[in-house]
N, C-alpha and C. Protein backbone atom coordinates (compact mmCIF):
# COMPACT_ATOMS: atom_id res chain seq x y z
N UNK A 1 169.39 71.94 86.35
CA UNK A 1 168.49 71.89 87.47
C UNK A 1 167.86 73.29 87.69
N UNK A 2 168.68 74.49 87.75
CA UNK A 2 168.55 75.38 87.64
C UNK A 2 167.01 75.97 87.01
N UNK A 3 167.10 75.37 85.60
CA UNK A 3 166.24 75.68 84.50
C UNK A 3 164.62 74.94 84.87
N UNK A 4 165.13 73.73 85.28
CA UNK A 4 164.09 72.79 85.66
C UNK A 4 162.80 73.57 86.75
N UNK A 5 163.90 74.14 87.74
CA UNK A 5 163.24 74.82 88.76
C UNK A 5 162.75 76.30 88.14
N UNK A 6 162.99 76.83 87.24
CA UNK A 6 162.95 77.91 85.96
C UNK A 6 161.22 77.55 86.27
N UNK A 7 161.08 76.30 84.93
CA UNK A 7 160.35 75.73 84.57
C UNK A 7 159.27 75.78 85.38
N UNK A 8 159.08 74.92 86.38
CA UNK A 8 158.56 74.33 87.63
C UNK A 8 157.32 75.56 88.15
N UNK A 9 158.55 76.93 88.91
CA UNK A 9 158.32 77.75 89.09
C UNK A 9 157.24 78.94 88.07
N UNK A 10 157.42 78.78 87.18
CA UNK A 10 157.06 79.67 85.99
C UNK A 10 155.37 78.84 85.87
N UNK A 11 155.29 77.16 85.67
CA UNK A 11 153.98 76.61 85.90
C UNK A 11 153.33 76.54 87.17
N UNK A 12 153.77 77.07 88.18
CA UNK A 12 153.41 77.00 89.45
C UNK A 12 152.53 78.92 89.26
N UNK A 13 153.05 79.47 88.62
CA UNK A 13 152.35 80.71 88.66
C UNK A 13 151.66 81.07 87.76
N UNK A 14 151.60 79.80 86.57
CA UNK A 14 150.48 79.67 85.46
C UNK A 14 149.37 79.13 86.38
N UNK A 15 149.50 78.57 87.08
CA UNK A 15 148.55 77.74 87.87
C UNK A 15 147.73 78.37 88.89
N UNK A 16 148.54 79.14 89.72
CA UNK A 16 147.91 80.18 90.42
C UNK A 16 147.75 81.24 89.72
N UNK A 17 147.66 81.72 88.74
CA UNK A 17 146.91 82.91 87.89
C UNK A 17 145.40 81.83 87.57
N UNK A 18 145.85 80.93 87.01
CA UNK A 18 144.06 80.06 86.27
C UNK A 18 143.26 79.63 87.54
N UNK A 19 144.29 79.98 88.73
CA UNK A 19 143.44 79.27 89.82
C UNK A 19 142.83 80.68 91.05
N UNK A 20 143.65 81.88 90.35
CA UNK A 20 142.40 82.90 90.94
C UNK A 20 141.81 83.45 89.68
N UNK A 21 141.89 83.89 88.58
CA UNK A 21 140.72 83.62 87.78
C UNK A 21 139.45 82.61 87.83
N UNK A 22 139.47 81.72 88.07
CA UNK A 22 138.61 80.79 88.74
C UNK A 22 137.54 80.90 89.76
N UNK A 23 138.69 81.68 91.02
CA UNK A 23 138.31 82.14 91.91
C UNK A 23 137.06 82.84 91.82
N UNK A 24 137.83 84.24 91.31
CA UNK A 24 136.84 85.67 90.57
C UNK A 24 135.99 85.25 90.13
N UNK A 25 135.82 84.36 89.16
CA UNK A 25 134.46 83.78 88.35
C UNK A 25 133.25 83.56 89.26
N UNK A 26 133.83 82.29 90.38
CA UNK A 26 132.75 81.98 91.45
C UNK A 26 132.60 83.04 92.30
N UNK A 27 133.42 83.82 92.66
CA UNK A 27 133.21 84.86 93.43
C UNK A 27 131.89 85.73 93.07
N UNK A 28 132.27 86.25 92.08
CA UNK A 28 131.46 87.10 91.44
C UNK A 28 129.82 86.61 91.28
N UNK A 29 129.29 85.51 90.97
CA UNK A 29 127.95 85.04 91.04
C UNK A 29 127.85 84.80 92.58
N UNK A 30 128.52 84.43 93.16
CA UNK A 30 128.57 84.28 95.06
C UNK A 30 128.18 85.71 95.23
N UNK A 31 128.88 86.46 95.24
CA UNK A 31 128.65 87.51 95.55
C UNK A 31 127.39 89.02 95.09
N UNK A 32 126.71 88.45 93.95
CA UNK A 32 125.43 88.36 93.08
C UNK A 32 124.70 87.95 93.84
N UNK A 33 124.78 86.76 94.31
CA UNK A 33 123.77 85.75 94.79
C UNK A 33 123.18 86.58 95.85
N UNK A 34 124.43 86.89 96.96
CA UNK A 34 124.32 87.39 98.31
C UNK A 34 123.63 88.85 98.26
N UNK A 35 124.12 89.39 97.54
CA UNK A 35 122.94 90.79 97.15
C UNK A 35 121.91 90.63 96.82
N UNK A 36 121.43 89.95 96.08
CA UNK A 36 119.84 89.03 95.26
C UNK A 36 119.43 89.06 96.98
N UNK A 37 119.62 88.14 97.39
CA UNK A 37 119.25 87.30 98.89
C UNK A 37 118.78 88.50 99.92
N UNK A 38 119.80 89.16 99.68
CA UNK A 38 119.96 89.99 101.02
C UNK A 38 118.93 91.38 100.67
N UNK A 39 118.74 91.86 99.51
CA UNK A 39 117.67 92.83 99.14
C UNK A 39 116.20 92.48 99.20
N UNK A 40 116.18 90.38 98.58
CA UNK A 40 115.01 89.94 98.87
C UNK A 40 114.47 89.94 100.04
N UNK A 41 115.28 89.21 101.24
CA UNK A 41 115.41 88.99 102.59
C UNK A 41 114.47 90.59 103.43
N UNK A 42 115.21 91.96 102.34
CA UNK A 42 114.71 93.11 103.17
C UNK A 42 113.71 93.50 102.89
N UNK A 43 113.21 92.79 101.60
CA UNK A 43 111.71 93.29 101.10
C UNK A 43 110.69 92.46 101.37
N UNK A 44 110.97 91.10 101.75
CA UNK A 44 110.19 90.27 102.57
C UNK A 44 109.73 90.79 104.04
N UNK A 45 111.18 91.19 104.61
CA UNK A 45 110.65 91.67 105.91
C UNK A 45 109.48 93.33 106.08
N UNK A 46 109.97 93.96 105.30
CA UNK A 46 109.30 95.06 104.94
C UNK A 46 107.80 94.70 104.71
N UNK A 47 107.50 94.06 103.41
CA UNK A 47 106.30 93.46 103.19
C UNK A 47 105.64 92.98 104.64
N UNK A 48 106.51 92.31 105.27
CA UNK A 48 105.51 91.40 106.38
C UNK A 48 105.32 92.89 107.41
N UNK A 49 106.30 93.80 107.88
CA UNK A 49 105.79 94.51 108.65
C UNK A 49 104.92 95.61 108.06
N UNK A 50 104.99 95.70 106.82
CA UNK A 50 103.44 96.52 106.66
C UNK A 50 102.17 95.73 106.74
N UNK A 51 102.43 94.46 106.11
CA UNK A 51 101.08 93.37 106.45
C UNK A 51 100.62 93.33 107.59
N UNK A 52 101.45 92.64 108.66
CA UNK A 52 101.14 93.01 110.22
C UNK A 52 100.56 94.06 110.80
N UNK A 53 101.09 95.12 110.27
CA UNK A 53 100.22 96.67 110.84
C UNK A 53 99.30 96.53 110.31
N UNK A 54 98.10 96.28 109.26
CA UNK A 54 97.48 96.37 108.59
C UNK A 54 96.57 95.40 108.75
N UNK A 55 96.77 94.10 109.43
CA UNK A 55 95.93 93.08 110.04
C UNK A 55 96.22 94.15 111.72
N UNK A 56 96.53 94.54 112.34
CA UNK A 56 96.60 94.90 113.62
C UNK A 56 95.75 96.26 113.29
N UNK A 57 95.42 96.68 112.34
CA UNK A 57 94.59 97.84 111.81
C UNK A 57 93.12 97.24 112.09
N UNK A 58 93.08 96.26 111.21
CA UNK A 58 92.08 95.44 111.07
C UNK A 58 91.35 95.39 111.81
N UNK A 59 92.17 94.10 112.90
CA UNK A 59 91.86 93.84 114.20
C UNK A 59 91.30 94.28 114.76
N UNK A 60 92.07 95.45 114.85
CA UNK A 60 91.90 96.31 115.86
C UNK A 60 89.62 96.83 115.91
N UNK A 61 89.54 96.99 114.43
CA UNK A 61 88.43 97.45 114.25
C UNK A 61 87.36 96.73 114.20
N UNK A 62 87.57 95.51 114.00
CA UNK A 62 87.12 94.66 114.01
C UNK A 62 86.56 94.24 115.60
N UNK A 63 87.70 93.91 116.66
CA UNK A 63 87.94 94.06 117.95
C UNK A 63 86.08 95.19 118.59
N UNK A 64 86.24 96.54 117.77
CA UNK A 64 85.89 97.11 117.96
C UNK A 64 84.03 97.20 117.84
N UNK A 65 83.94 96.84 116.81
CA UNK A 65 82.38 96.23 116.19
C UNK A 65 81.87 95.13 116.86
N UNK A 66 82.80 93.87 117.18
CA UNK A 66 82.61 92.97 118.12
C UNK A 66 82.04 93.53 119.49
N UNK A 67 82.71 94.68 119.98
CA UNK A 67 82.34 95.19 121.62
C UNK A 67 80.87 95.79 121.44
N UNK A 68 80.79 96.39 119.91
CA UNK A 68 79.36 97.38 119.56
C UNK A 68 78.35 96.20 119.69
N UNK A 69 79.02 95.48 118.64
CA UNK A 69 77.64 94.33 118.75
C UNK A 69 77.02 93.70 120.12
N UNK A 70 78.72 93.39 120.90
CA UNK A 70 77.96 92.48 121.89
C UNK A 70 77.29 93.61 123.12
N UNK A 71 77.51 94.98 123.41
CA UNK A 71 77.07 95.58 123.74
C UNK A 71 75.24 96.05 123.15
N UNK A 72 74.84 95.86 122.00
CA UNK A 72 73.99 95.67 121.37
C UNK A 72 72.82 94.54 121.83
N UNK A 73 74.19 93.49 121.63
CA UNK A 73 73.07 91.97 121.85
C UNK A 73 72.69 91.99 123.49
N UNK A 74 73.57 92.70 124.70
CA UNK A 74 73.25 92.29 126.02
C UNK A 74 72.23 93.68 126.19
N UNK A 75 71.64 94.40 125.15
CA UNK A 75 70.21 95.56 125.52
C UNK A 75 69.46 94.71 124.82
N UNK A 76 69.21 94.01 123.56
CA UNK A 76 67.99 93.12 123.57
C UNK A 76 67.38 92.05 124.15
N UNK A 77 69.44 91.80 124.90
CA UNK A 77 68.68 90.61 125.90
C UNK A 77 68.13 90.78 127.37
N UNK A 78 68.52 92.39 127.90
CA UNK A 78 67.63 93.00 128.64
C UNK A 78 66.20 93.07 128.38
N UNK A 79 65.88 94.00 127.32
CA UNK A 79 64.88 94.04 126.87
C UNK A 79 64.03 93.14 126.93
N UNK A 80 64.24 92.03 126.06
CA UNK A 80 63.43 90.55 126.12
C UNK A 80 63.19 90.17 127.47
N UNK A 81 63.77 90.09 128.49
CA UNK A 81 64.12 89.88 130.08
C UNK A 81 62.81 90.67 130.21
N UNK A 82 62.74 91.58 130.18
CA UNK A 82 61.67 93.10 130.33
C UNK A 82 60.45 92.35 130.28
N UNK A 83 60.59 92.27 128.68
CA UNK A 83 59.36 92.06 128.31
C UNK A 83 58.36 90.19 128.74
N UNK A 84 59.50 89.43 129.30
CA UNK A 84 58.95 88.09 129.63
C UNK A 84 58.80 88.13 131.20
N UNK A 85 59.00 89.22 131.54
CA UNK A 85 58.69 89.40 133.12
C UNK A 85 57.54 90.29 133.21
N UNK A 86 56.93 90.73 132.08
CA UNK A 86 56.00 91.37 131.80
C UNK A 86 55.00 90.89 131.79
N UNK A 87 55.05 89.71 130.70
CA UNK A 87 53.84 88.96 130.16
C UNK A 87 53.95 87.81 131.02
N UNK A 88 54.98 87.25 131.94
CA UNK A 88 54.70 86.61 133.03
C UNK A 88 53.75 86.85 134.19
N UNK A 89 54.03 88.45 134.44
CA UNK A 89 53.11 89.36 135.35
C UNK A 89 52.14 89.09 134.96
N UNK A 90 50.95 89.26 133.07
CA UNK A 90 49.97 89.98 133.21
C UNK A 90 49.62 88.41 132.45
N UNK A 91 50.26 87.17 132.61
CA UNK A 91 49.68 85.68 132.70
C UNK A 91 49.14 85.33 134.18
N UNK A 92 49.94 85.43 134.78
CA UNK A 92 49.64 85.45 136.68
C UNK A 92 48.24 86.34 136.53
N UNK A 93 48.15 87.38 136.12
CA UNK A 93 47.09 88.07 136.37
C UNK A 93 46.10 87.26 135.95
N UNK A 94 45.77 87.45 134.71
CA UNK A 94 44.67 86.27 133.69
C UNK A 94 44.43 85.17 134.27
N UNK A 95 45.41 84.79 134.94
CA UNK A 95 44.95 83.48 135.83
C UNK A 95 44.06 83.54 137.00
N UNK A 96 44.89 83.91 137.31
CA UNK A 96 44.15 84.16 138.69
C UNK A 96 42.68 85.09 138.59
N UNK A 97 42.31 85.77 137.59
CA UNK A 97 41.31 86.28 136.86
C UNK A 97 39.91 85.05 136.55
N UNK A 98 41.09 84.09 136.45
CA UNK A 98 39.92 83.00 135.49
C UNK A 98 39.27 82.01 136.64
N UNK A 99 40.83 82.03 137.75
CA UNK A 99 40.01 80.88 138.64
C UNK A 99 39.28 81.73 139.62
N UNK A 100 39.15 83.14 139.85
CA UNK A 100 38.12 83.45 140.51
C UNK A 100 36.99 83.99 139.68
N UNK A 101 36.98 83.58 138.45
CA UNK A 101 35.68 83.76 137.53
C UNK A 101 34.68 82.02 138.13
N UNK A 102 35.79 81.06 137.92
CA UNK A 102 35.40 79.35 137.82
C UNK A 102 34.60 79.52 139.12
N UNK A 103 33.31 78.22 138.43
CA UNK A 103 32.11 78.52 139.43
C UNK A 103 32.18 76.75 138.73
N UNK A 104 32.66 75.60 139.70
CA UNK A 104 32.67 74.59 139.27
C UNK A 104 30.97 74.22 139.10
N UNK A 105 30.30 74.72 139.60
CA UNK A 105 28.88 74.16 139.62
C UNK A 105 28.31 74.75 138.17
N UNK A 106 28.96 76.07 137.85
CA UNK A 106 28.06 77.05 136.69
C UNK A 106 29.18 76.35 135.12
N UNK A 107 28.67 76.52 134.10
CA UNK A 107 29.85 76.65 132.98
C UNK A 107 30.14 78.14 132.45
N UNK A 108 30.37 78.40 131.99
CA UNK A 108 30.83 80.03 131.49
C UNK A 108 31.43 79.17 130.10
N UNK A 109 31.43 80.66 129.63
CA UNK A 109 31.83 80.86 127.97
C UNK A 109 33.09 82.13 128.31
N UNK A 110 33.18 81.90 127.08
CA UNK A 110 34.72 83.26 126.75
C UNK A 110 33.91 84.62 126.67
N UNK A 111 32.87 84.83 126.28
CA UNK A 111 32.18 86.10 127.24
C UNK A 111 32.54 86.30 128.20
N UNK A 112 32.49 85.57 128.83
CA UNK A 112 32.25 85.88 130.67
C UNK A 112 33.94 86.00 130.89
N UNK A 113 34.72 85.96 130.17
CA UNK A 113 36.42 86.05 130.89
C UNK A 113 36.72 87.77 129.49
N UNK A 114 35.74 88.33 128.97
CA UNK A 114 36.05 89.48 128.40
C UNK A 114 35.19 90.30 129.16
């Protein structure tokens, strides 16, 4: 019995030697893996926060040309304002030019309004 348990014992620690060799094996690509992952993981994040600054660069200037322009577009649309309150004025004028030229009894020509 003695021997049996010899025996027993002696395959019980063949078993746990093949069964952390085993171990180590998976370990070792596990533990590969997790470095792979974890270096990718930091160069992804890296990548995205230089991308981000760089669209917020952008933006930013972009942001900036937008204010030029629309500051731009609200002086021509002054301007135009200007100028149709202008030629509104000197239509009123011409008018009123023409109906105190009109002599419903006489005809006139475009001479007579130069």
């Amino acid at each position: 019995m003695n021997f049996e348990l010899c025996q027993l014992s002696s395959r019980q620690a063949e078993r746990l030697c093949a069964l952390e060799k085993k171990y180590e094996n998976i370990q070792k690509p596990q533990n590969s893996i997790q470095e792979i992952t974890e270096r990718t993981s930091t160069d992804i994040i890296h990548k995205t926060t230089v991308h981000s600054k760089k669209i917020l660069v952008e933006s930013d200037g972009l942001l900036q040309e937008l204010r030029r322009f629309n500051q731009e577009g609200t002086q021509l649309v002054k301007e135009c304002v200007r100028h149709c309150s202008s030629l509104i004025s000197n239509l009123e004028t011409v008018s009123q030019e023409i109906t105190q030229m009109w002599d419903p009894e006489q005809r006139w020509t475009t001479s007579d309004l130069l």
